[in-house]
PDB file of N, CA and C in Angstrom:
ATOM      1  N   UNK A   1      -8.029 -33.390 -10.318  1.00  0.00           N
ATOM      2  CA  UNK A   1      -8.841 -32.859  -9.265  1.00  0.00           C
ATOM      3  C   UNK A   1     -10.189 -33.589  -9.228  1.00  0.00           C
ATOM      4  N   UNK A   2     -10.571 -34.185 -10.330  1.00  0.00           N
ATOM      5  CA  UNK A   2     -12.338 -34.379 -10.507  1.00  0.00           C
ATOM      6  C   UNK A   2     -11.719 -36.217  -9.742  1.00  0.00           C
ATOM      7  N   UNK A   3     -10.818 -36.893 -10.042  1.00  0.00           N
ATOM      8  CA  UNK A   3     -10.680 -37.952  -9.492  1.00  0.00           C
ATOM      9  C   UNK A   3     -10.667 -37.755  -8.055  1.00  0.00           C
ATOM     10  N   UNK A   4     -10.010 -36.430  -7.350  1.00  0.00           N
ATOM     11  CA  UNK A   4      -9.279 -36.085  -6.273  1.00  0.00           C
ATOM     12  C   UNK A   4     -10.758 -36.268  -5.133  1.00  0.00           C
ATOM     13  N   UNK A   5     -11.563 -35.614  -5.881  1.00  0.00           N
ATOM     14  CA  UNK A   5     -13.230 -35.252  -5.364  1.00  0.00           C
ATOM     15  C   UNK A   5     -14.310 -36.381  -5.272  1.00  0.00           C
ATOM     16  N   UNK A   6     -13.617 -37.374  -6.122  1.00  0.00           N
ATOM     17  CA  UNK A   6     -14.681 -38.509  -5.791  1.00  0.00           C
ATOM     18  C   UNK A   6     -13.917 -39.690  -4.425  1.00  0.00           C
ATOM     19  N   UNK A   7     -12.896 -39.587  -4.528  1.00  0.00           N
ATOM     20  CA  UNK A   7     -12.465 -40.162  -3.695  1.00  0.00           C
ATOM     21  C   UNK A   7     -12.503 -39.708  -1.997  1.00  0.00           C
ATOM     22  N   UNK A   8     -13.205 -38.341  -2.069  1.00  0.00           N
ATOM     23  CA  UNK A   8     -13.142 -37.333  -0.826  1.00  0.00           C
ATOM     24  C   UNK A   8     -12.103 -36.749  -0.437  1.00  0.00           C
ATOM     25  N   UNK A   9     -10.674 -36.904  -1.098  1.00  0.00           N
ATOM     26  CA  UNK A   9      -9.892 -36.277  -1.187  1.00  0.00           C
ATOM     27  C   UNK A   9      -9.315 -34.647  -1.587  1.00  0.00           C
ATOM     28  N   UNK A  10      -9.563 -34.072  -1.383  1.00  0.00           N
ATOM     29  CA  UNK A  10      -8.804 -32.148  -1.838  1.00  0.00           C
ATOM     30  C   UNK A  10      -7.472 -32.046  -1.101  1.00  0.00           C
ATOM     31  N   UNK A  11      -6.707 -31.775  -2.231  1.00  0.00           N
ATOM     32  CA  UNK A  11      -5.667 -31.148  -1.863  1.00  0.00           C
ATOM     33  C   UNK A  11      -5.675 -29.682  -1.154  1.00  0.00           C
ATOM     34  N   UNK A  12      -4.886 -29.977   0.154  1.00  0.00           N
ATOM     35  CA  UNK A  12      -4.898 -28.138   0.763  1.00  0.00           C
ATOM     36  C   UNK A  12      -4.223 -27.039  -0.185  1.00  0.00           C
ATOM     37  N   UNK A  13      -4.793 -26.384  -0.502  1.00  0.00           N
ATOM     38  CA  UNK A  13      -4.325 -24.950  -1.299  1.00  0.00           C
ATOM     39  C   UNK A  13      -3.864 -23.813  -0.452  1.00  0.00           C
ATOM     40  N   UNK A  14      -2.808 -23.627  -0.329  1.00  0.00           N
ATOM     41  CA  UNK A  14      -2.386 -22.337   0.674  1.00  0.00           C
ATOM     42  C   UNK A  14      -1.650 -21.719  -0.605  1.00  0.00           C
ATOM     43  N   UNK A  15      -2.027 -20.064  -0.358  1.00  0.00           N
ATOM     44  CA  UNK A  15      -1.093 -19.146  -1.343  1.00  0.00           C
ATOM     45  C   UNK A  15      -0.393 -18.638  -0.156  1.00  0.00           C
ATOM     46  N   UNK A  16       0.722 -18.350  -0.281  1.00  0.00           N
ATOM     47  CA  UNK A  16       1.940 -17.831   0.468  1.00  0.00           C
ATOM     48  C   UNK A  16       3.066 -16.655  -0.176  1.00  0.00           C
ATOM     49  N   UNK A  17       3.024 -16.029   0.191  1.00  0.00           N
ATOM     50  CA  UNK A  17       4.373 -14.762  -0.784  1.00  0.00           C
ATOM     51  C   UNK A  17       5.384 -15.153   0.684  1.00  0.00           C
ATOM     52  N   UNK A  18       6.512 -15.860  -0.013  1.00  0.00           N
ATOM     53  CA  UNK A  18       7.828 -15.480   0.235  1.00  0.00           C
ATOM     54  C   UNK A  18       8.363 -14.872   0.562  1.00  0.00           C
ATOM     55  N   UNK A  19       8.391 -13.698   1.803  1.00  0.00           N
ATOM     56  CA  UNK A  19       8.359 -12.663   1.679  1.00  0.00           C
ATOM     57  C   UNK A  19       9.179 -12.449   3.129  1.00  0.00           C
ATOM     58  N   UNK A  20      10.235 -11.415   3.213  1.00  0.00           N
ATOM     59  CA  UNK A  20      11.318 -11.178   4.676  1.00  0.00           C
ATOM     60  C   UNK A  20      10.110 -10.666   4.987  1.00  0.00           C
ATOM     61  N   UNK A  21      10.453 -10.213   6.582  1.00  0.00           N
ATOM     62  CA  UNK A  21       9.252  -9.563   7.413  1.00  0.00           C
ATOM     63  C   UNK A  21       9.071  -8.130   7.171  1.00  0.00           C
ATOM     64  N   UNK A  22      10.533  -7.746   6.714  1.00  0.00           N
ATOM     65  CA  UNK A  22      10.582  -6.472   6.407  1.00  0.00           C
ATOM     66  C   UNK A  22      10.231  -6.241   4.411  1.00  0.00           C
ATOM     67  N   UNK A  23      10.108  -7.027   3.924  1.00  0.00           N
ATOM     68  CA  UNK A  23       9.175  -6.619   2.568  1.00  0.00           C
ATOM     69  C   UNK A  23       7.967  -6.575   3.119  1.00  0.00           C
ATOM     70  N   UNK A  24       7.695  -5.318   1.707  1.00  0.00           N
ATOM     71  CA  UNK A  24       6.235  -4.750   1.448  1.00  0.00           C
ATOM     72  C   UNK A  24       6.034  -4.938   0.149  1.00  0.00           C
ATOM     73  N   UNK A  25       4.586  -5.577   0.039  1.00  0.00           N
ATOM     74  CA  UNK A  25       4.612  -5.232  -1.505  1.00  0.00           C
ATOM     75  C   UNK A  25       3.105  -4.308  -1.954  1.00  0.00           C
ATOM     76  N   UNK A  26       4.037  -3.574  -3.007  1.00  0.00           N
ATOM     77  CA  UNK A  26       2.518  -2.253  -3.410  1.00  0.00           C
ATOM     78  C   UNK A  26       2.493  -1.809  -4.423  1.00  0.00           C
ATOM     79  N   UNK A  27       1.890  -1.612  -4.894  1.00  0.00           N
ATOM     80  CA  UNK A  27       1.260  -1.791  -6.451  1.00  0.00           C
ATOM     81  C   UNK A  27       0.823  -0.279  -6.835  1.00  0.00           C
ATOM     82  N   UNK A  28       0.626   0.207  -8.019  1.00  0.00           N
ATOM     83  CA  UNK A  28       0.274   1.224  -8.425  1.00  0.00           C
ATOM     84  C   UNK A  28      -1.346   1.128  -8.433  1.00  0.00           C
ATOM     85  N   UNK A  29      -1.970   1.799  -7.667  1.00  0.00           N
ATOM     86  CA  UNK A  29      -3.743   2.073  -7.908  1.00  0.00           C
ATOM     87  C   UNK A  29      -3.967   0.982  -6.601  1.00  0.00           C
ATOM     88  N   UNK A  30      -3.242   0.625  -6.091  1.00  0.00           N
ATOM     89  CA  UNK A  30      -3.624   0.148  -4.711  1.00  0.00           C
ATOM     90  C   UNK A  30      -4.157   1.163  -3.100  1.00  0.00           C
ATOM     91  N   UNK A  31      -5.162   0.773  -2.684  1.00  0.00           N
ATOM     92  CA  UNK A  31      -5.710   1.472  -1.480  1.00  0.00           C
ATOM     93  C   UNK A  31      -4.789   1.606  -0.787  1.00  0.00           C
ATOM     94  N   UNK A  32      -4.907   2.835  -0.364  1.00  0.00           N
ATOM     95  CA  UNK A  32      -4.408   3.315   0.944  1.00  0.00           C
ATOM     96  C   UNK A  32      -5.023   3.670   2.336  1.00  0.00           C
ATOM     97  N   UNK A  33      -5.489   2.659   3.252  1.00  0.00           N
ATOM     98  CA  UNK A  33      -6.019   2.580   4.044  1.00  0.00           C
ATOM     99  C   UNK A  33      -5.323   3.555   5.741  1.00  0.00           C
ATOM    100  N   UNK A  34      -6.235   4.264   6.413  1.00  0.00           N
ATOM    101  CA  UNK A  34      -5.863   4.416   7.663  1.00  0.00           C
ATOM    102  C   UNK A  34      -5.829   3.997   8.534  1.00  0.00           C
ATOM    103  N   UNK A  35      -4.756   3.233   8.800  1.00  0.00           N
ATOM    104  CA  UNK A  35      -4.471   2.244  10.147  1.00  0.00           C
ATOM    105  C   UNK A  35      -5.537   1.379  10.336  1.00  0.00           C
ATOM    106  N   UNK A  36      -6.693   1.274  11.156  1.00  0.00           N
ATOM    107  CA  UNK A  36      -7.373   0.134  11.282  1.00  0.00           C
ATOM    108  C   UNK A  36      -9.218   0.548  11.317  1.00  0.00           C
ATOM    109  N   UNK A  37      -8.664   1.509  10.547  1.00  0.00           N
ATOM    110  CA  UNK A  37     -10.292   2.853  11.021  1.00  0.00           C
ATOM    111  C   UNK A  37     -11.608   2.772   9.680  1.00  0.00           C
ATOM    112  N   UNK A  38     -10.588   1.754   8.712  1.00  0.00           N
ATOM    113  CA  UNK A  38     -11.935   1.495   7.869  1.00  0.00           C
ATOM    114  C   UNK A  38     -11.764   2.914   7.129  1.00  0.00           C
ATOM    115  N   UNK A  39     -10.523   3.819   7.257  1.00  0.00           N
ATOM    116  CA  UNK A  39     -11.510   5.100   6.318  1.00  0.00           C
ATOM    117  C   UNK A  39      -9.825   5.083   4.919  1.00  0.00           C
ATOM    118  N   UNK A  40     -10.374   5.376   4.109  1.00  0.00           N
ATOM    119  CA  UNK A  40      -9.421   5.314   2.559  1.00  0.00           C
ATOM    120  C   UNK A  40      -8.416   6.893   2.759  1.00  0.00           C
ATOM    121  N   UNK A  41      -7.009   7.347   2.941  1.00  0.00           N
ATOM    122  CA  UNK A  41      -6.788   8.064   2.503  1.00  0.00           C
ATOM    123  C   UNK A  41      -6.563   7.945   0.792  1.00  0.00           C
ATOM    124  N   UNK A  42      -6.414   7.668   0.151  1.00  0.00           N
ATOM    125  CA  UNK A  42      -6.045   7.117  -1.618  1.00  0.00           C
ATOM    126  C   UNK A  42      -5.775   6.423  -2.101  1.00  0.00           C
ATOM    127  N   UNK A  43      -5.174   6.596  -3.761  1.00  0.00           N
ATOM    128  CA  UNK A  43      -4.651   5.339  -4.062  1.00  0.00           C
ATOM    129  C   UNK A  43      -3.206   5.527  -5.044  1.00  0.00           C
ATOM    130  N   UNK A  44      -2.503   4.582  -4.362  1.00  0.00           N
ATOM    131  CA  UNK A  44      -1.027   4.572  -4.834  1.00  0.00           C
ATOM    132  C   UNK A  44      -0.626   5.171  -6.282  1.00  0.00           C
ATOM    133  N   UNK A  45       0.029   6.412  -6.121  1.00  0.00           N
ATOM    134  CA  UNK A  45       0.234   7.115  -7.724  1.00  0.00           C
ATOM    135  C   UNK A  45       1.661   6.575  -8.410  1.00  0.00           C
ATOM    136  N   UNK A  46       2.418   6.467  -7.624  1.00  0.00           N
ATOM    137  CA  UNK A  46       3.806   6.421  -7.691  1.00  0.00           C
ATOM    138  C   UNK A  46       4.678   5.914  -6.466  1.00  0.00           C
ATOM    139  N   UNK A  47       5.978   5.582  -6.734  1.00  0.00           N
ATOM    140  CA  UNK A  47       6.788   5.199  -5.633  1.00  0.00           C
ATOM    141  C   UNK A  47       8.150   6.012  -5.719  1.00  0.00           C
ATOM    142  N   UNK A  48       8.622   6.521  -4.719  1.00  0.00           N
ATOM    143  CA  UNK A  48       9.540   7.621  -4.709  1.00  0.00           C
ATOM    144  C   UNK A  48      10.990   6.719  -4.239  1.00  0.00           C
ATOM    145  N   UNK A  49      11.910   6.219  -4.658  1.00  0.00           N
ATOM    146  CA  UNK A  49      13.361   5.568  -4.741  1.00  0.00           C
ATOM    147  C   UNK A  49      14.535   6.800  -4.288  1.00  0.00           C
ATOM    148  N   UNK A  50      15.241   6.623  -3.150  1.00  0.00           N
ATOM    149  CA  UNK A  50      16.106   7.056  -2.816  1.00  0.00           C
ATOM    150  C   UNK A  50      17.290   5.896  -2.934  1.00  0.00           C
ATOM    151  N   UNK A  51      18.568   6.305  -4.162  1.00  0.00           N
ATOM    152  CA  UNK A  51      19.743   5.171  -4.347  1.00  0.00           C
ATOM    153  C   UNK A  51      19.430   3.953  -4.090  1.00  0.00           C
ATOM    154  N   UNK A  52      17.712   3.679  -5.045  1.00  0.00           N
ATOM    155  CA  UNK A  52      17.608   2.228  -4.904  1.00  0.00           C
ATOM    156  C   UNK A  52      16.309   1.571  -3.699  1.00  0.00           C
ATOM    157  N   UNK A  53      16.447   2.403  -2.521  1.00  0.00           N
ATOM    158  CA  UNK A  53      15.336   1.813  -1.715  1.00  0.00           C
ATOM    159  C   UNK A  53      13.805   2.761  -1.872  1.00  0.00           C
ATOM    160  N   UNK A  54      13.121   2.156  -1.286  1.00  0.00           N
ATOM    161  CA  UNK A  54      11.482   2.905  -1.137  1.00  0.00           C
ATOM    162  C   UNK A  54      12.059   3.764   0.161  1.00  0.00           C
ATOM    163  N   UNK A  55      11.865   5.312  -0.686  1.00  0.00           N
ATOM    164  CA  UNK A  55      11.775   6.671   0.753  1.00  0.00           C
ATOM    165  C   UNK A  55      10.425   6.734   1.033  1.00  0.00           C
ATOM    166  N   UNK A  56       9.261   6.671   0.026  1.00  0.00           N
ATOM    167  CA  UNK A  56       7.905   7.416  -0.243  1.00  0.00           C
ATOM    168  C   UNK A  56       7.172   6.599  -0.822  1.00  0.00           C
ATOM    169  N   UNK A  57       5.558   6.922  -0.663  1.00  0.00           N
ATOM    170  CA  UNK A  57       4.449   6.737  -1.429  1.00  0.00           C
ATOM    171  C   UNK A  57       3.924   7.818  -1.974  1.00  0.00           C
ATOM    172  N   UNK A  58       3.747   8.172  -3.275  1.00  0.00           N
ATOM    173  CA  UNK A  58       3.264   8.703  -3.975  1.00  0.00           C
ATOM    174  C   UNK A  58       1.424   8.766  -3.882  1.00  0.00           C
ATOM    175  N   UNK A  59       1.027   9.306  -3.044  1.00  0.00           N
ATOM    176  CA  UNK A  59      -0.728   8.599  -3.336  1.00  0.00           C
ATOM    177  C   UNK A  59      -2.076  10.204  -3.933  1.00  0.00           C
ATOM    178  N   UNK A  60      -2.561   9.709  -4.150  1.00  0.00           N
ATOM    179  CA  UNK A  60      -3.511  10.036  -5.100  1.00  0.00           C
ATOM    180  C   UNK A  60      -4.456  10.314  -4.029  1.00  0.00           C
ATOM    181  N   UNK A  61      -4.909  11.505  -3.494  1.00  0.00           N
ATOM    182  CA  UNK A  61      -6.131  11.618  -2.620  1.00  0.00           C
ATOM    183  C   UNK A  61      -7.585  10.938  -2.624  1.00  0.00           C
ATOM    184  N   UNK A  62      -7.818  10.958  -1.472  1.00  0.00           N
ATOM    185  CA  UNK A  62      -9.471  10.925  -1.376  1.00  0.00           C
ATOM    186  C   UNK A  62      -9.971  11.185  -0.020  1.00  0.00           C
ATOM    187  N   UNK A  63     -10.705  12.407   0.024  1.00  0.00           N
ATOM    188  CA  UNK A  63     -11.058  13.009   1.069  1.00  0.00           C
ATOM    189  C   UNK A  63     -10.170  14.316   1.809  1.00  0.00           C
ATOM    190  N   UNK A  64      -9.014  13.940   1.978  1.00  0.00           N
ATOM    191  CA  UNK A  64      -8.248  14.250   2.887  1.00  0.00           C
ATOM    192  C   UNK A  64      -7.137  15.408   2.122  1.00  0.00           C
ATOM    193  N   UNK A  65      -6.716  15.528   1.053  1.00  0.00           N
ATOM    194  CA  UNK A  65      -6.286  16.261   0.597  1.00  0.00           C
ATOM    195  C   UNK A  65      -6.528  16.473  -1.302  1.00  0.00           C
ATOM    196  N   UNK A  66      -6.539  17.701  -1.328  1.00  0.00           N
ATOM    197  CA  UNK A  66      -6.458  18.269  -3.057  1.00  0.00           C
ATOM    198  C   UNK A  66      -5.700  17.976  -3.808  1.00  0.00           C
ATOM    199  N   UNK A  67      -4.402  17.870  -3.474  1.00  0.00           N
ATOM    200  CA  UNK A  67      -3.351  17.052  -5.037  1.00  0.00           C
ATOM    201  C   UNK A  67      -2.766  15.570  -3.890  1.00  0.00           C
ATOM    202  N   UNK A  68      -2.038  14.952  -4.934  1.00  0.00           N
ATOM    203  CA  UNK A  68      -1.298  14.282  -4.444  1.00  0.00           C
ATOM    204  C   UNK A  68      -0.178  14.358  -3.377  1.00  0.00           C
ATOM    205  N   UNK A  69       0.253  13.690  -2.614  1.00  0.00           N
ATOM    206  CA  UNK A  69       1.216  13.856  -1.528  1.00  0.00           C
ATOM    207  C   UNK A  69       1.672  12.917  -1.447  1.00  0.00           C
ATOM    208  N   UNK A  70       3.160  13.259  -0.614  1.00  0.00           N
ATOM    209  CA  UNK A  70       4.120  11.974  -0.258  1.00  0.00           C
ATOM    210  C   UNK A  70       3.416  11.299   1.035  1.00  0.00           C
ATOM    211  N   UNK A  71       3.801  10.150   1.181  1.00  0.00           N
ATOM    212  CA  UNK A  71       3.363   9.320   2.426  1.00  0.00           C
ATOM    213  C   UNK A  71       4.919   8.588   2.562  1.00  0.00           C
ATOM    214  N   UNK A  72       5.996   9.124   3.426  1.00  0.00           N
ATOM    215  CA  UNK A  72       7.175   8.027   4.291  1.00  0.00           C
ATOM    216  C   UNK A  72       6.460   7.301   4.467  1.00  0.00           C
ATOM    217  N   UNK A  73       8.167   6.382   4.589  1.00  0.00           N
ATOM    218  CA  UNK A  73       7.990   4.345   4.589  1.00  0.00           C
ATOM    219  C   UNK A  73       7.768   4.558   5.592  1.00  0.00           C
ATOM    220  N   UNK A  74       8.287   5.371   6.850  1.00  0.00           N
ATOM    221  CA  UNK A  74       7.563   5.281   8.521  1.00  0.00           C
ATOM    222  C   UNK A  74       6.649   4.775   8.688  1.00  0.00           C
ATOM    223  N   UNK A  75       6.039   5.600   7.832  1.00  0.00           N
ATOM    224  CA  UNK A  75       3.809   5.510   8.289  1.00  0.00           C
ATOM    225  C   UNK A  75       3.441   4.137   7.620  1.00  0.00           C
ATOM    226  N   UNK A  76       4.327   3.193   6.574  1.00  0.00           N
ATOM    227  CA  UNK A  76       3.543   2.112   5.859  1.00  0.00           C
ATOM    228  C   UNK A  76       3.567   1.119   6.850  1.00  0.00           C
ATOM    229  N   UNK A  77       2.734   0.373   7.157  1.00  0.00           N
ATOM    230  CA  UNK A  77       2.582  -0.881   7.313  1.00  0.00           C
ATOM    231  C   UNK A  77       2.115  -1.998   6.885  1.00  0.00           C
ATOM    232  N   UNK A  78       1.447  -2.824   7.099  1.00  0.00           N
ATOM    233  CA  UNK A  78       1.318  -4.307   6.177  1.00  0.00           C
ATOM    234  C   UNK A  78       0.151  -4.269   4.719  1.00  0.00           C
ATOM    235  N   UNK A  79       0.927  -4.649   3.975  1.00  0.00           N
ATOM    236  CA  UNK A  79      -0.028  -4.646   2.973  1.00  0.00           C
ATOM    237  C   UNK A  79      -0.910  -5.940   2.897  1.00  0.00           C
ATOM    238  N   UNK A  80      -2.155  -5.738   2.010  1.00  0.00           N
ATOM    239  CA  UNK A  80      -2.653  -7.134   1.562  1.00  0.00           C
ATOM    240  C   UNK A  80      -3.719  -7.061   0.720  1.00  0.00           C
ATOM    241  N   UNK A  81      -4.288  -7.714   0.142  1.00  0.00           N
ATOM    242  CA  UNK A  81      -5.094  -7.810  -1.073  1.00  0.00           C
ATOM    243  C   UNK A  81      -5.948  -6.405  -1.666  1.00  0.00           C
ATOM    244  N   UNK A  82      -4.789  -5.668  -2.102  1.00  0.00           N
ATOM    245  CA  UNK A  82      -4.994  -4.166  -2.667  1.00  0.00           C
ATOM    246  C   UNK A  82      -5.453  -3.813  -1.788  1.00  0.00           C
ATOM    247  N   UNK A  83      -5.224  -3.576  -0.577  1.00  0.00           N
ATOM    248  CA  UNK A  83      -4.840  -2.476   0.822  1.00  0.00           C
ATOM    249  C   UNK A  83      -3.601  -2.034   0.888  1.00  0.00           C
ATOM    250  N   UNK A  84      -2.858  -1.105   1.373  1.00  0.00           N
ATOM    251  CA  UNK A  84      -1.476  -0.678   1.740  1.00  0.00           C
ATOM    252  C   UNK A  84      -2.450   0.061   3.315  1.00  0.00           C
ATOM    253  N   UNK A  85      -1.725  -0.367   4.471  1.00  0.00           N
ATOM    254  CA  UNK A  85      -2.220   0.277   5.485  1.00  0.00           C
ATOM    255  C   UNK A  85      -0.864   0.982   5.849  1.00  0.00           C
ATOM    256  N   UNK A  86      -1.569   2.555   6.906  1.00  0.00           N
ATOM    257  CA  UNK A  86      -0.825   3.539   6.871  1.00  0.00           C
ATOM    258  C   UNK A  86      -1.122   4.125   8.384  1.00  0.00           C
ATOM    259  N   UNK A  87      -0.141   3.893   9.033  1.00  0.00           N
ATOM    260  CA  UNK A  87      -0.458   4.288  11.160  1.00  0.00           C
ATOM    261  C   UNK A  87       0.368   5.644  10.938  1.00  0.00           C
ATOM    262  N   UNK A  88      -0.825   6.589  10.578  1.00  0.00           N
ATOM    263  CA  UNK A  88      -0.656   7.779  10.607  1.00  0.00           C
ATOM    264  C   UNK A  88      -1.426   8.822  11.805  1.00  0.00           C
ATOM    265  N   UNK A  89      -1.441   9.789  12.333  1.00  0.00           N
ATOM    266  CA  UNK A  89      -2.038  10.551  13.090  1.00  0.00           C
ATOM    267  C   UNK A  89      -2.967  11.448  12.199  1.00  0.00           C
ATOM    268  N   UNK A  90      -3.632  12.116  12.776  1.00  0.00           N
ATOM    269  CA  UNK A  90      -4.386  12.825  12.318  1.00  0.00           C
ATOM    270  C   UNK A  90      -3.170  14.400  11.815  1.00  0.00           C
ATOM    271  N   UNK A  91      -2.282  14.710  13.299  1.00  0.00           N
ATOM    272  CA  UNK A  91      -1.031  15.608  13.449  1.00  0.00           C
ATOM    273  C   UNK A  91      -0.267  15.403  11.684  1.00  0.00           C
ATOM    274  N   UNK A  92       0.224  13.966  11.570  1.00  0.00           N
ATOM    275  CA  UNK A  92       0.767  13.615  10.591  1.00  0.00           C
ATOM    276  C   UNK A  92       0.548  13.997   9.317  1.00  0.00           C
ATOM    277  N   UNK A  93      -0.671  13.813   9.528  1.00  0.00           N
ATOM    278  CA  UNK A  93      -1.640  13.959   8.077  1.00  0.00           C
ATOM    279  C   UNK A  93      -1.496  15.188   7.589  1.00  0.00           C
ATOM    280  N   UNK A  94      -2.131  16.322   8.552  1.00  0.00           N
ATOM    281  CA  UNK A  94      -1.703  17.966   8.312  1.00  0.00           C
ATOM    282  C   UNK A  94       0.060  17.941   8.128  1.00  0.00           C
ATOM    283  N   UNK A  95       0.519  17.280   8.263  1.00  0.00           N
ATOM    284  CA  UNK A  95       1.909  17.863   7.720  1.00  0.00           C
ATOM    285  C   UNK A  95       2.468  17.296   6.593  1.00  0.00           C
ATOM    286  N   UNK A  96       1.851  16.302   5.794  1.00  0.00           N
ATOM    287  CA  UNK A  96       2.177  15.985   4.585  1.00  0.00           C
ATOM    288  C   UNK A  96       1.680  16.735   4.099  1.00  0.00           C
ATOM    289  N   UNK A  97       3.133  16.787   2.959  1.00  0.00           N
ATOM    290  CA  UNK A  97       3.647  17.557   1.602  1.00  0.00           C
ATOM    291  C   UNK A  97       3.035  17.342   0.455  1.00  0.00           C
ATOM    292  N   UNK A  98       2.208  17.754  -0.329  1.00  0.00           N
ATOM    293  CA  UNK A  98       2.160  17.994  -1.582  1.00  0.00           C
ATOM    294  C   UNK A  98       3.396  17.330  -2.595  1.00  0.00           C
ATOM    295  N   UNK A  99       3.281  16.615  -3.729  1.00  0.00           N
ATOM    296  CA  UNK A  99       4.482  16.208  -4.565  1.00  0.00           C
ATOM    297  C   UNK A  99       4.320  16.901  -5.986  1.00  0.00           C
ATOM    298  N   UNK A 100       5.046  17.305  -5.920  1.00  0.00           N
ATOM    299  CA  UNK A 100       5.716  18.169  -7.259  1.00  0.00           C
ATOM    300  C   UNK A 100       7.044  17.711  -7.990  1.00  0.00           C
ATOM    301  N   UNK A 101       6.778  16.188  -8.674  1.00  0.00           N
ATOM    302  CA  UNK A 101       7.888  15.963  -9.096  1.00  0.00           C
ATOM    303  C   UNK A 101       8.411  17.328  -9.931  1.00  0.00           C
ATOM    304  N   UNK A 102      10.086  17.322 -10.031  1.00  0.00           N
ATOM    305  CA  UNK A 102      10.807  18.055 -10.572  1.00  0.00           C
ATOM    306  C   UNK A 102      11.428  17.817 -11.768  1.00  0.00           C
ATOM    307  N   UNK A 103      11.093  18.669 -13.400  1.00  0.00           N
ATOM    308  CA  UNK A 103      11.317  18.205 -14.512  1.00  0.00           C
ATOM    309  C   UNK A 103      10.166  17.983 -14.931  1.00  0.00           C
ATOM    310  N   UNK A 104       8.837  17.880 -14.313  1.00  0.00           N
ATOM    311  CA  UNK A 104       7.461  17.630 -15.058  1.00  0.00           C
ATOM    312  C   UNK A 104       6.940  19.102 -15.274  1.00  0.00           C
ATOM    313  N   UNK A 105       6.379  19.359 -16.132  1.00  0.00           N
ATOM    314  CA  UNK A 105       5.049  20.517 -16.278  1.00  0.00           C
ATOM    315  C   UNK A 105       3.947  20.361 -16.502  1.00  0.00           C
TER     316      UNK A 105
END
C-alpha cells in the first residue's frame, strides 16, 4: 500500500455482503429502528425460529414498551450497520405481544 501511495495509485476498497435480496442479517444487541423516523424502538434480544426459518424478533424495549416483545418478519426491513429497520404503524405497535418464552422462570 505505502508503494501503492507514492505512485498516486489506491486501490478501490468496496465491502459488499453477498447477500439474496431476500436475506437479512441481525445480530443480537442490534438497533431496532422505526421505519425512517429516526426514533429507536430497541434492541435485538433474541430470534424466534419456526422449523428452521426467522418467524420473529425478539427485542428488548426502549420507550415504547415494559418487557420485551415479539416483532414479525412482516414488519423487518433492511438492515445495516447495527440498525434493523422496522415499517411498523403506530396501530401495530399497540398490538404487539409481550414474549414469555415457555420452559423459562
Amino acid at each position: 500500500m505505502a508503494q501503492g501511495a507514492q505512485t498516486g495509485y489506491a486501490p478501490r476498497l468496496v465491502e459488499e455482503a453477498h447477500k439474496r435480496l431476500d436475506e437479512i442479517e441481525i445480530c443480537r444487541g442490534e438497533n431496532v429502528m422505526l421505519g425512517r423516523s429516526g426514533k429507536k424502538l430497541g434492541t435485538v434480544r433474541d430470534l424466534v425460529l419456526d422449523e428452521g426459518e426467522l418467524a420473529a424478533v425478539v427485542i428488548h424495549p426502549e420507550g415504547f414498551f415494559k418487557e420485551d416483545v415479539l416483532l414479525q418478519i412482516r414488519f423487518l426491513g433492511r438492515s445495516d450497520d447495527l440498525a434493523l429497520f422496522a415499517h411498523i404503524t403506530e396501530a401495530d405497535i399497540a398490538r404487539l405481544q409481550p414474549f414469555h418464552p415457555s420452559g423459562t422462570a
